[in-house]
C-alpha atoms as a PDB file:
ATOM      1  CA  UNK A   1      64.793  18.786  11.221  1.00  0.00           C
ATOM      2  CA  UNK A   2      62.057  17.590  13.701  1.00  0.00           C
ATOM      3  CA  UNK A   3      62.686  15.812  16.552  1.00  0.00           C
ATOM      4  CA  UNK A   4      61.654  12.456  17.042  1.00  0.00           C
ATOM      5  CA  UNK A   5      60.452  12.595  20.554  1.00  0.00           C
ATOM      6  CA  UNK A   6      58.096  15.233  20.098  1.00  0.00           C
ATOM      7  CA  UNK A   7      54.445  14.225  19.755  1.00  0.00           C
ATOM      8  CA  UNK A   8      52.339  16.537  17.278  1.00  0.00           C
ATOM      9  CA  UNK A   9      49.056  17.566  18.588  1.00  0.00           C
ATOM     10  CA  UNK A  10      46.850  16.421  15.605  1.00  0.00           C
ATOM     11  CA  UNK A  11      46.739  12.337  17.632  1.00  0.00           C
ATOM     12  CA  UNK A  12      45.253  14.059  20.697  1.00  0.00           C
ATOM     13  CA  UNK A  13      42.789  16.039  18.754  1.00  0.00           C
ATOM     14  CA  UNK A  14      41.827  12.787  16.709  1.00  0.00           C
ATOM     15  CA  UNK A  15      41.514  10.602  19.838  1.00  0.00           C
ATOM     16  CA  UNK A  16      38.992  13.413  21.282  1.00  0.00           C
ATOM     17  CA  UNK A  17      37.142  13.767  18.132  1.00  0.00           C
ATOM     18  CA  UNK A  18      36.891   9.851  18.480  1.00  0.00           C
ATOM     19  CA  UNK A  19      35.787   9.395  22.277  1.00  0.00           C
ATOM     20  CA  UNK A  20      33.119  12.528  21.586  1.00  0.00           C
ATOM     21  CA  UNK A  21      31.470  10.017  18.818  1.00  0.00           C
ATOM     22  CA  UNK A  22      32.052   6.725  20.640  1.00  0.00           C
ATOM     23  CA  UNK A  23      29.606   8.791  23.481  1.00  0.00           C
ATOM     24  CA  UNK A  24      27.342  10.452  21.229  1.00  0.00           C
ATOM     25  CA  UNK A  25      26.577   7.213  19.850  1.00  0.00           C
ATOM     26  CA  UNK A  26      26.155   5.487  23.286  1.00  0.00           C
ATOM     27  CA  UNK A  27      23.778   8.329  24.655  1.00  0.00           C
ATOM     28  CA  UNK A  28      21.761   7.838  21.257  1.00  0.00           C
ATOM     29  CA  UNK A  29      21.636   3.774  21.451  1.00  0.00           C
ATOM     30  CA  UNK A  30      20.728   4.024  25.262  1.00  0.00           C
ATOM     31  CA  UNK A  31      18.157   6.748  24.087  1.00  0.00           C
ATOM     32  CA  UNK A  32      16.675   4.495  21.586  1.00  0.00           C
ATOM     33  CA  UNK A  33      16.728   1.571  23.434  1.00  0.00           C
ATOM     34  CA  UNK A  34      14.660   3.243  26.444  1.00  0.00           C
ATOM     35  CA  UNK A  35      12.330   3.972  23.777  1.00  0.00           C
ATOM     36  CA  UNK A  36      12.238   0.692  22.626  1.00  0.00           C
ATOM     37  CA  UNK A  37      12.079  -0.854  25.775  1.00  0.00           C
ATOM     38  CA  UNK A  38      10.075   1.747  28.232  1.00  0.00           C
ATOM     39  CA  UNK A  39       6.343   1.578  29.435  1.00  0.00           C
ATOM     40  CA  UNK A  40       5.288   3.608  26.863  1.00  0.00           C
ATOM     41  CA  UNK A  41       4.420   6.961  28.865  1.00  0.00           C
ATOM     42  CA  UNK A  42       5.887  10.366  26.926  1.00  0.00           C
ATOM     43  CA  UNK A  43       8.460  11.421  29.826  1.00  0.00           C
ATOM     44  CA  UNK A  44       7.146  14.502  31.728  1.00  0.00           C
ATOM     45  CA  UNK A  45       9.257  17.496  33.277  1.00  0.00           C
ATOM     46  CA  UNK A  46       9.362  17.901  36.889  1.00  0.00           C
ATOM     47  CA  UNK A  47       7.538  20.575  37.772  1.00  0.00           C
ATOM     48  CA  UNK A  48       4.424  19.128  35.659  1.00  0.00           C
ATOM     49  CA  UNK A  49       5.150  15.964  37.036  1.00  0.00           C
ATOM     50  CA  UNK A  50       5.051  17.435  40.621  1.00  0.00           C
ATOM     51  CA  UNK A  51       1.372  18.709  40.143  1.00  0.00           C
ATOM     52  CA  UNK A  52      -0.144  15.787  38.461  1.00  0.00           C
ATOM     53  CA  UNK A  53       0.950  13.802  41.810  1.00  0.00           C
ATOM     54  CA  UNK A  54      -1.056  16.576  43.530  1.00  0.00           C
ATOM     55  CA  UNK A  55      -4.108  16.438  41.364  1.00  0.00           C
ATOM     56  CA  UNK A  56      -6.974  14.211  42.048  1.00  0.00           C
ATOM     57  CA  UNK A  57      -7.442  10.993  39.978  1.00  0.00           C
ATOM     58  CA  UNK A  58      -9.722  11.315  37.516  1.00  0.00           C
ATOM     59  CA  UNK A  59      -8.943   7.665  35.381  1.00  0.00           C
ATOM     60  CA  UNK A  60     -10.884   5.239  37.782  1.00  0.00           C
ATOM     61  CA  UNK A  61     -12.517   2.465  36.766  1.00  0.00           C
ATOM     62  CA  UNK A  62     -15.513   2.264  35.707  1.00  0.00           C
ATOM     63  CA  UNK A  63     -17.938  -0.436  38.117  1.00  0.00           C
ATOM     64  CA  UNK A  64     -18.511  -3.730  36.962  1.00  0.00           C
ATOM     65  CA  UNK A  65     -20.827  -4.887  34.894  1.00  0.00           C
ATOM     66  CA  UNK A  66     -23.337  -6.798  36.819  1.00  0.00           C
ATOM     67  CA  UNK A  67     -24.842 -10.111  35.334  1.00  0.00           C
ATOM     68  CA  UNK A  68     -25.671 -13.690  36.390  1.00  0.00           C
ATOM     69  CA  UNK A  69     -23.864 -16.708  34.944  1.00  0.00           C
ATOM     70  CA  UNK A  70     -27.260 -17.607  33.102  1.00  0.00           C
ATOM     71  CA  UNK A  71     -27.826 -14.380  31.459  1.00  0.00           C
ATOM     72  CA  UNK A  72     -24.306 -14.281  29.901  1.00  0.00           C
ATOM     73  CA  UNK A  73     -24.424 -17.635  29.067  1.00  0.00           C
ATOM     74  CA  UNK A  74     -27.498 -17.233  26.796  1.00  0.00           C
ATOM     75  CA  UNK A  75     -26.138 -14.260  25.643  1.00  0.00           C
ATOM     76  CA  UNK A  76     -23.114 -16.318  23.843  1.00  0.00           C
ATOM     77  CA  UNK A  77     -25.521 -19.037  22.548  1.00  0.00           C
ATOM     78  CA  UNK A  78     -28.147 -16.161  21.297  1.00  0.00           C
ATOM     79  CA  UNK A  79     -25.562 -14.269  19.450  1.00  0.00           C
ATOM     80  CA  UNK A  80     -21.866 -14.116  20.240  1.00  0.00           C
ATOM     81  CA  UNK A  81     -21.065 -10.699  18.401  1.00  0.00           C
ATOM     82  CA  UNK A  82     -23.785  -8.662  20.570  1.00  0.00           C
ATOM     83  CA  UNK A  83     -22.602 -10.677  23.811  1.00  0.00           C
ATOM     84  CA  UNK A  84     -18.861  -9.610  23.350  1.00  0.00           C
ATOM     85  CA  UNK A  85     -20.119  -6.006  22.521  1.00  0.00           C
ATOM     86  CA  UNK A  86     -21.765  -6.428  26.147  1.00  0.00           C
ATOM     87  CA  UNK A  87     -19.109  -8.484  28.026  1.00  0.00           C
ATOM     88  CA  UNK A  88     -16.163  -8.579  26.805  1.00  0.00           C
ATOM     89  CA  UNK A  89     -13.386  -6.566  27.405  1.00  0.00           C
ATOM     90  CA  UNK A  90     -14.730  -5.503  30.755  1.00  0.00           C
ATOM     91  CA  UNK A  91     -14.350  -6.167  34.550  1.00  0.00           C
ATOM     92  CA  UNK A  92     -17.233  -8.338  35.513  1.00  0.00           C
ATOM     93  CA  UNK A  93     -19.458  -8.881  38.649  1.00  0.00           C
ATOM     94  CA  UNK A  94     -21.223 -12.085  38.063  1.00  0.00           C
ATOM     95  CA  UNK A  95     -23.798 -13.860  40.271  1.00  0.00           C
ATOM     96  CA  UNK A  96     -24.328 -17.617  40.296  1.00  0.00           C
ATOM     97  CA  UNK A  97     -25.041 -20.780  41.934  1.00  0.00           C
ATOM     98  CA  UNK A  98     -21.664 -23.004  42.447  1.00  0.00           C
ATOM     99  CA  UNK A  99     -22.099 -26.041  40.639  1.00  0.00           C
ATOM    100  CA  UNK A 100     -18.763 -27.472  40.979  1.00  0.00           C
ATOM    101  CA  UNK A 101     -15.472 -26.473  42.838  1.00  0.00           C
ATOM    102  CA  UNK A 102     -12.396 -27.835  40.788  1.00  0.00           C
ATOM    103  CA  UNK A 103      -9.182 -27.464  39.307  1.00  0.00           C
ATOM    104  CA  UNK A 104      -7.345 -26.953  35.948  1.00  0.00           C
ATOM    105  CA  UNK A 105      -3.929 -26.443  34.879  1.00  0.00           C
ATOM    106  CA  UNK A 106      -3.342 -25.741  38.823  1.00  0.00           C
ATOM    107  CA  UNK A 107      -5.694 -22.805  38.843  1.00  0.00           C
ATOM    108  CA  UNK A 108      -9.027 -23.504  41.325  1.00  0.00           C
ATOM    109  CA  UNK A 109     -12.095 -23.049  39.524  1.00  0.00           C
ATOM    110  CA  UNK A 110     -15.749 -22.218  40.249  1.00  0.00           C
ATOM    111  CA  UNK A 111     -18.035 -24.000  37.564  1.00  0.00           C
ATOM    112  CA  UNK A 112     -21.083 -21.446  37.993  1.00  0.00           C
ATOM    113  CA  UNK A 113     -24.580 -23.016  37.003  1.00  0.00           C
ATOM    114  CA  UNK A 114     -26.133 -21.984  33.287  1.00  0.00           C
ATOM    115  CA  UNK A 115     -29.367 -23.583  31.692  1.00  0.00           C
ATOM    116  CA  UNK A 116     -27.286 -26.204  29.974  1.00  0.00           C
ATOM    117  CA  UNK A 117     -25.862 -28.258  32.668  1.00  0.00           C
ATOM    118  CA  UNK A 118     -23.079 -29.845  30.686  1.00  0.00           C
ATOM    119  CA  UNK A 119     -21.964 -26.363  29.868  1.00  0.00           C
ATOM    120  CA  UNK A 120     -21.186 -24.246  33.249  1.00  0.00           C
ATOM    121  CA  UNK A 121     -19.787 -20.886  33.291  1.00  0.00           C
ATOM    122  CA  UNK A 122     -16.039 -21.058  34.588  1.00  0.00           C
ATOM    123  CA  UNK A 123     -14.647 -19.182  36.947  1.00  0.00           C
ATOM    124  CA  UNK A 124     -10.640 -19.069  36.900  1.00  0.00           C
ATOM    125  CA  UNK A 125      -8.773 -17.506  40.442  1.00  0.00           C
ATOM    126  CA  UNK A 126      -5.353 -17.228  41.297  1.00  0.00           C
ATOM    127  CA  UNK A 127      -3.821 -20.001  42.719  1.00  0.00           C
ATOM    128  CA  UNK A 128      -3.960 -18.090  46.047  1.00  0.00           C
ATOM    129  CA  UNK A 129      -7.255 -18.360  46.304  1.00  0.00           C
ATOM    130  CA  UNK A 130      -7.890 -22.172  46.695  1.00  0.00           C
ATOM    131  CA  UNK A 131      -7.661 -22.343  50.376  1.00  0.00           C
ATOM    132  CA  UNK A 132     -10.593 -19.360  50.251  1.00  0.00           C
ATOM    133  CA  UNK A 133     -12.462 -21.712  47.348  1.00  0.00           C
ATOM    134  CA  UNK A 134     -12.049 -24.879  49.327  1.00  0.00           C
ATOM    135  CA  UNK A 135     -14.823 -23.575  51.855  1.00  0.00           C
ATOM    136  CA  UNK A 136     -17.401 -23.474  49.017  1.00  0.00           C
ATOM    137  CA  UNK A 137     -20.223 -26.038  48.542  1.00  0.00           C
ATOM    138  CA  UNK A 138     -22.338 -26.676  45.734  1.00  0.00           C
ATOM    139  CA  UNK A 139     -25.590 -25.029  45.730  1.00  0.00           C
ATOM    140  CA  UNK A 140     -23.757 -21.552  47.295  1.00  0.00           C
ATOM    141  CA  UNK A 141     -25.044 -18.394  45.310  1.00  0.00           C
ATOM    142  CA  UNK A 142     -22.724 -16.178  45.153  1.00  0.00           C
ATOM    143  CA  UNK A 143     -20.578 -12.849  43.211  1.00  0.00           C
ATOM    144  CA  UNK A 144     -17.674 -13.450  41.577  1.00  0.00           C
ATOM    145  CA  UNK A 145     -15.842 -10.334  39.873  1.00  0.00           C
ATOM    146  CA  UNK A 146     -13.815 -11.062  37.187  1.00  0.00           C
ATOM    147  CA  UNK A 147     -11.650  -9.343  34.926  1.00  0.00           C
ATOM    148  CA  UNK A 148     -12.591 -10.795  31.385  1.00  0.00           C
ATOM    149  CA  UNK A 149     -14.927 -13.477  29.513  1.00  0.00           C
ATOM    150  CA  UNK A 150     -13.434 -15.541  27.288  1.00  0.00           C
ATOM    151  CA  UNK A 151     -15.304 -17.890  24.716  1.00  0.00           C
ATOM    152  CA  UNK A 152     -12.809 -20.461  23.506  1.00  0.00           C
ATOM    153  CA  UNK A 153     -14.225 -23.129  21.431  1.00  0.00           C
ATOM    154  CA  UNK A 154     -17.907 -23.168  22.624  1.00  0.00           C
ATOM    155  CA  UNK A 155     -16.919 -22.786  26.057  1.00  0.00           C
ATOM    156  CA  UNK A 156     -17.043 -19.955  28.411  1.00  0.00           C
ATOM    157  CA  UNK A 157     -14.858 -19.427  30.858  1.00  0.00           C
ATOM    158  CA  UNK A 158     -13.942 -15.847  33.434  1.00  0.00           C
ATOM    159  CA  UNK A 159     -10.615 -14.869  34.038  1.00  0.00           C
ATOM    160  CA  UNK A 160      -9.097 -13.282  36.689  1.00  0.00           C
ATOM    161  CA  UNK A 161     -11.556 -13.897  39.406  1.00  0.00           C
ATOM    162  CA  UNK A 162     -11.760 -13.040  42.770  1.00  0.00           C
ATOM    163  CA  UNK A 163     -14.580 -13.599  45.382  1.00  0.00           C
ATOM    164  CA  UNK A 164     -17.275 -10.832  46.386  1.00  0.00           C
ATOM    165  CA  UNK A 165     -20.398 -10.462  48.865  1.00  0.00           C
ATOM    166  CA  UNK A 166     -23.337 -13.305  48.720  1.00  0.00           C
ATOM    167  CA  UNK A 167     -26.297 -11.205  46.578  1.00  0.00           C
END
């Protein structure tokens, strides 16, 4: 007859059979979840990853694309569809005279001059930027690079703006 105080060994086997698959499917969840969640770049090994540091950069941006606040304004009245082909989509260095200095929605705003005067181009800038904007007049000419063009109901407006050099 057995005795009662001995354990058999088939409980430990099952209990390590158990924690291998309670792991297995951890490492898997965490490995789909970083998929899931992660920036989107395929992992690299590290010697590969070790010479790209070393090799130059080659993805730079390309330069803006110049314009005044006129010229893309008639753009978008003359035909939207070319003018998006042209603007949008792209960093932008645009030249204009100030017409306004304001603010919307707590952003500060440059309301560049186009040939309808009810209908200005606007410039949108951090909010970090005010004290910079607050020196502006009307009547300044001046470069403002900005990182799209948006056309919103008849209106354009940049985004993402930032100050450059007088022309």
């Amino acid at each position: 007859m057995s005795d009662p105080n001995i354990v058999t060994e088939a409980p430990k086997k099952s209990r390590l059979k158990s924690g291998c698959l309670i792991a297995l499917a951890i490492v898997v969840g965490l490995g789909v979840l970083g998929s899931i969640v992660g920036d989107g770049k395929p992992a690299s090994s590290g010697s590969s990853a070790q010479a790209g540091a070393n090799a130059p950069d080659t993805s730079a941006a390309p330069p803006p694309v110049k314009a005044t606040a006129r010229e893309i304004f008639a753009a978008y009245e003359n035909n939207q569809l070319a003018a998006a082909k042209l603007y949008a989509d792209k960093t932008l260095a645009v030249t204009g005279t100030v017409q306004k200095i304001d603010e919307a929605f707590g952003e500060p705003v440059l309301a560049l001059a186009t040939s309808n005067q009810y209908m200005p181009l606007r410039a949108y800038f951090p909010k970090d930027a005010a004290d910079q904007l607050a020196t502006l007049s009307p009547g300044a000419k001046l470069t403002v690079i900005c990182e799209q063009v948006q056309e919103t109901g008849g209106f354009l407006a940049l985004k993402d703006c930032k100050l450059d050099a007088v022309p």
